[in-house]
N, C-alpha and C. Protein backbone atom coordinates (compact mmCIF):
# COMPACT_ATOMS: atom_id res chain seq x y z
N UNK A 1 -5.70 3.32 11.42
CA UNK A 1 -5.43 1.99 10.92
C UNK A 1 -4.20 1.42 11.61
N UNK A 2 -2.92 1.85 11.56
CA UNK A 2 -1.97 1.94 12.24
C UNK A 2 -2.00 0.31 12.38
N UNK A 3 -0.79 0.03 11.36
CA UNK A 3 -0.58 -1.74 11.39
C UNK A 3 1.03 -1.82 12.38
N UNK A 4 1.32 -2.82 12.96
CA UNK A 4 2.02 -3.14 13.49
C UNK A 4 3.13 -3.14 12.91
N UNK A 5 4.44 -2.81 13.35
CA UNK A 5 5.55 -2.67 12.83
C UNK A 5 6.80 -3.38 12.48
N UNK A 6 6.20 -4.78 12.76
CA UNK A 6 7.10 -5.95 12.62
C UNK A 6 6.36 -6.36 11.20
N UNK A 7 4.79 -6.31 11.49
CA UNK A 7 4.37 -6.59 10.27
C UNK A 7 5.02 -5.65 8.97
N UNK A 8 4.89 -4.49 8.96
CA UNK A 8 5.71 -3.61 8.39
C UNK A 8 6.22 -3.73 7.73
N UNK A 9 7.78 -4.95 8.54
CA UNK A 9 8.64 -4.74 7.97
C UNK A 9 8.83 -6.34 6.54
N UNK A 10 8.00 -7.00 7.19
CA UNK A 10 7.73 -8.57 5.96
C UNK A 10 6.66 -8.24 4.83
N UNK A 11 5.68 -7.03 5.23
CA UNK A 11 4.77 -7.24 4.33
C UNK A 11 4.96 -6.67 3.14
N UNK A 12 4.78 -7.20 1.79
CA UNK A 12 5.04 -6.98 0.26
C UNK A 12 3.56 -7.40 -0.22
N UNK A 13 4.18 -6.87 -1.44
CA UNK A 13 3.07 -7.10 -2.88
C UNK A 13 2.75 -8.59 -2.75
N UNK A 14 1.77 -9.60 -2.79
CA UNK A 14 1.52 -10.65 -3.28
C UNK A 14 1.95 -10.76 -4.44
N UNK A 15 1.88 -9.78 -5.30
CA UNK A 15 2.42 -9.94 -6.69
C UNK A 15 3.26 -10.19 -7.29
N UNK A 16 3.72 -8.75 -7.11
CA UNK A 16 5.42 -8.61 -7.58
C UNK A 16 6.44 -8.57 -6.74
N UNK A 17 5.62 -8.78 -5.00
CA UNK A 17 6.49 -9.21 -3.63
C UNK A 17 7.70 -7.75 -3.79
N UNK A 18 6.97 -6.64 -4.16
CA UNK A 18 8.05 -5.14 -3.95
C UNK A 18 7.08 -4.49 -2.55
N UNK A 19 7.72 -3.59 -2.28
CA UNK A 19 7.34 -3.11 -0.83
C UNK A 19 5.94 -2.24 -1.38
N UNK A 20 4.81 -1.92 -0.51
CA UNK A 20 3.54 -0.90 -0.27
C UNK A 20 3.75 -0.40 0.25
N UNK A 21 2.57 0.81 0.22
CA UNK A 21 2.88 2.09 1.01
C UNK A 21 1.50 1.71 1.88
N UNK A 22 1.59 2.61 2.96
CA UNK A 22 0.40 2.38 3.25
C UNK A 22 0.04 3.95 3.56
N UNK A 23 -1.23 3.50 3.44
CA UNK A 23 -2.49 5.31 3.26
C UNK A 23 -2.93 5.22 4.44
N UNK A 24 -2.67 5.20 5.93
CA UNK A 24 -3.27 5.42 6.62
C UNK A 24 -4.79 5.62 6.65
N UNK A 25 -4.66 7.07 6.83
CA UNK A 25 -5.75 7.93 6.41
C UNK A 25 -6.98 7.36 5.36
N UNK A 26 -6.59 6.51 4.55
CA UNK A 26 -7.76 5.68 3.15
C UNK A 26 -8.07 4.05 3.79
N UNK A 27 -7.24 3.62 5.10
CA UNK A 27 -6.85 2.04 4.97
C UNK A 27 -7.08 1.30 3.90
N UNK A 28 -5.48 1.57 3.73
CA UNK A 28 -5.08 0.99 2.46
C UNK A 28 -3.63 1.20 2.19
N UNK A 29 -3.00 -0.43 1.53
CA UNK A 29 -1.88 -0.33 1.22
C UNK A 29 -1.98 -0.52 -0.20
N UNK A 30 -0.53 0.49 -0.62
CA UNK A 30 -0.39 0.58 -2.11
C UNK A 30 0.22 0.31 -2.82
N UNK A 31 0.29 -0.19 -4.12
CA UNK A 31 1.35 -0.53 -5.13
C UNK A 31 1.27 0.38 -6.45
N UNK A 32 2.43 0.76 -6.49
CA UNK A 32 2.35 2.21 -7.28
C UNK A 32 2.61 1.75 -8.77
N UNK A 33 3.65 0.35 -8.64
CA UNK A 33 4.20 0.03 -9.81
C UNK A 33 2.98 -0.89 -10.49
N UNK A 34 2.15 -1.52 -10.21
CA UNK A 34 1.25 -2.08 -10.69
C UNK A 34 -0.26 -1.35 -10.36
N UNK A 35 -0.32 0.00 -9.57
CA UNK A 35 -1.20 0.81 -9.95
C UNK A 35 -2.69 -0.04 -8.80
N UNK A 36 -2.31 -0.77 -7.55
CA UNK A 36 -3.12 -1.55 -7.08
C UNK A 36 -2.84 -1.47 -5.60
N UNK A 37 -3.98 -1.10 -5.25
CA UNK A 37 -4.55 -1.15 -3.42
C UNK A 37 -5.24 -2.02 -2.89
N UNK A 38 -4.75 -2.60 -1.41
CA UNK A 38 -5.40 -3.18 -0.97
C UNK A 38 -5.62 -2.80 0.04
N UNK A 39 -7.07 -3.24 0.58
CA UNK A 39 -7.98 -2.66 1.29
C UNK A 39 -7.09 -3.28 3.05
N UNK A 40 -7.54 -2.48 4.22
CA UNK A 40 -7.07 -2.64 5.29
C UNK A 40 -8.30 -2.78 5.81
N UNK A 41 -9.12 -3.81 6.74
CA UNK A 41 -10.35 -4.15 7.22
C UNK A 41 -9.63 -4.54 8.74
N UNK A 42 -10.46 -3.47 9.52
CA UNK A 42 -10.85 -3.70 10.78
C UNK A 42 -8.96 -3.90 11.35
N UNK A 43 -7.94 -3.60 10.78
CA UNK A 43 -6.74 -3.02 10.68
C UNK A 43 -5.84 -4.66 10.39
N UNK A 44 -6.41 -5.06 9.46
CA UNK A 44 -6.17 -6.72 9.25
C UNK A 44 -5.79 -6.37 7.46
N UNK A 45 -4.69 -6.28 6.72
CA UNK A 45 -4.78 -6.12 4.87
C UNK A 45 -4.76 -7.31 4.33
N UNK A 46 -6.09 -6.94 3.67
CA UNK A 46 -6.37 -8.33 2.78
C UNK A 46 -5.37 -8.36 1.64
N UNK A 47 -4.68 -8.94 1.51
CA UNK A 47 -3.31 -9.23 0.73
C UNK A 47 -3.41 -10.62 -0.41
N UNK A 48 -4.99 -10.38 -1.09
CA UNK A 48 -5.85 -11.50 -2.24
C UNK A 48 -5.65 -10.66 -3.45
N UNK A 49 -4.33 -10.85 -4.42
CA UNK A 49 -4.44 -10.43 -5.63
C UNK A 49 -5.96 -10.17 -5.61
N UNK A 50 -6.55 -11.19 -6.21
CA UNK A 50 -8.08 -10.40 -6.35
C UNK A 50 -9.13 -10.20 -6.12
N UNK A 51 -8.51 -9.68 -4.58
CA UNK A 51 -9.36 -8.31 -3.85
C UNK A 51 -8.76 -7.37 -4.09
N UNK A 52 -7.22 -7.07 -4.47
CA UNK A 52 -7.40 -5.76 -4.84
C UNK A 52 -7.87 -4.98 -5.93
N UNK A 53 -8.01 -3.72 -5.32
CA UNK A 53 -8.30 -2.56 -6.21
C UNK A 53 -7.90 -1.72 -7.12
N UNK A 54 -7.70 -2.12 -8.66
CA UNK A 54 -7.11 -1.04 -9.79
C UNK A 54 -7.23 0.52 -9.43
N UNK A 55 -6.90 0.78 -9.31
CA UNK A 55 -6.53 2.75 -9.54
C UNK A 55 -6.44 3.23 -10.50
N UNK A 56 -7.35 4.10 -10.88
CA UNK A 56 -6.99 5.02 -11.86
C UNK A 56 -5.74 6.22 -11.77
N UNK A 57 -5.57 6.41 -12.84
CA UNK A 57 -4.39 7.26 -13.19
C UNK A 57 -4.66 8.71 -12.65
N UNK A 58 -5.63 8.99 -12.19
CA UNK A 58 -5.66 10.51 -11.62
C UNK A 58 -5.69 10.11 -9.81
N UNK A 59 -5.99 8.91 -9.53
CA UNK A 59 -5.61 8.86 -8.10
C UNK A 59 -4.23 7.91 -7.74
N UNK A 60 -3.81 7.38 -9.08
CA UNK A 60 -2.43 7.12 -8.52
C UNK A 60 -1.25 8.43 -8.82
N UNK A 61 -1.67 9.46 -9.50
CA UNK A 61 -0.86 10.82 -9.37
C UNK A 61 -0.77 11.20 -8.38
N UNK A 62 -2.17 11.22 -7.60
CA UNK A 62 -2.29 11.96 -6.19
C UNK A 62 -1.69 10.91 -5.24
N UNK A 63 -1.83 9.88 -5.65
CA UNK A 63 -1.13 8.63 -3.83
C UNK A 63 0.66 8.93 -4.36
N UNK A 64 1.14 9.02 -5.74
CA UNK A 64 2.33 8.69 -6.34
C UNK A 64 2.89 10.19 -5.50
N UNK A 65 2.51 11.87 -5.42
CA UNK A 65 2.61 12.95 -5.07
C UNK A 65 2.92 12.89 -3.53
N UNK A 66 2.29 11.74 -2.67
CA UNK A 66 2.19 11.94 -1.58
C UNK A 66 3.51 10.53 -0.96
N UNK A 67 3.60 10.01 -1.78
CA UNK A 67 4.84 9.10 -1.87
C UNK A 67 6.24 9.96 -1.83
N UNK A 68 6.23 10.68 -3.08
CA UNK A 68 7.13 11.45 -2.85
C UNK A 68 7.31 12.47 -2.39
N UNK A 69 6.51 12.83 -1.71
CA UNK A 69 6.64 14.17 -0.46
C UNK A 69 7.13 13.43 0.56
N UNK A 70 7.17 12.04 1.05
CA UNK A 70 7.70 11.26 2.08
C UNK A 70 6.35 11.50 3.15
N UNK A 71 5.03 11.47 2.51
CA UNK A 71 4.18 11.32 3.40
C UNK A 71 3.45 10.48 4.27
N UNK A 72 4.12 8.87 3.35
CA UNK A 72 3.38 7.82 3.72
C UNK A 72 4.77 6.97 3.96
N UNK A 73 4.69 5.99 5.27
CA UNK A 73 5.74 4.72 4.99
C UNK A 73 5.66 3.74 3.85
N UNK A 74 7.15 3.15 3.71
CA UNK A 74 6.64 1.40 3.19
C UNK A 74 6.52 0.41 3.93
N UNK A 75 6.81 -0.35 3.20
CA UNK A 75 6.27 -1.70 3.72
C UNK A 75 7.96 -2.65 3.22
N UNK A 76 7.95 -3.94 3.89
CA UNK A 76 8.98 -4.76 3.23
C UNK A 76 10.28 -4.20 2.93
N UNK A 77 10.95 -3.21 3.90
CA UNK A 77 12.50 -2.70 3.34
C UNK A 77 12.32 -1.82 2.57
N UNK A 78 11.64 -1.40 1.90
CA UNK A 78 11.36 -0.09 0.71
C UNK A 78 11.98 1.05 1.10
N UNK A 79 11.90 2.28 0.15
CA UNK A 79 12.09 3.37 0.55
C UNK A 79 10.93 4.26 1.62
């Protein structure tokens, strides 16, 4: 997927405009605090409140696990 790194560094939540992670590996960027992914197409993130995708609580444990192992970047200045 591998998004550009200027983009990187502006892109936030539509929402709550806090930084995403992004999942490589799933294309997809994430919001942990509102529990919501958005999809990465053809390496372009659709960034449409609603297009994204709710998460359940047993796969935001597993994206939240891999957050804090420092496995994934953010997005927007984040950690």
């Amino acid at each position: 997927m591998m998004l550009d790194e200027r983009l990187l560094e502006v892109l936030v939540c539509p929402e709550d405009k806090g930084p995403l992670y992004v999942f490589d590996d799933e294309a997809m960027l994430y919001n942990p605090r509102l529990q919501r992914a958005y999809e990465v197409r053809d390496g372009i993130p659709v960034m449409l409140v609603d297009e994204a995708r709710a998460v359940d609580d047993s796969d935001h444990a597993r994206y939240q696990a891999r957050i804090d192992a420092g496995e994934v970047v953010s997005t927007g200045g984040g950690s």
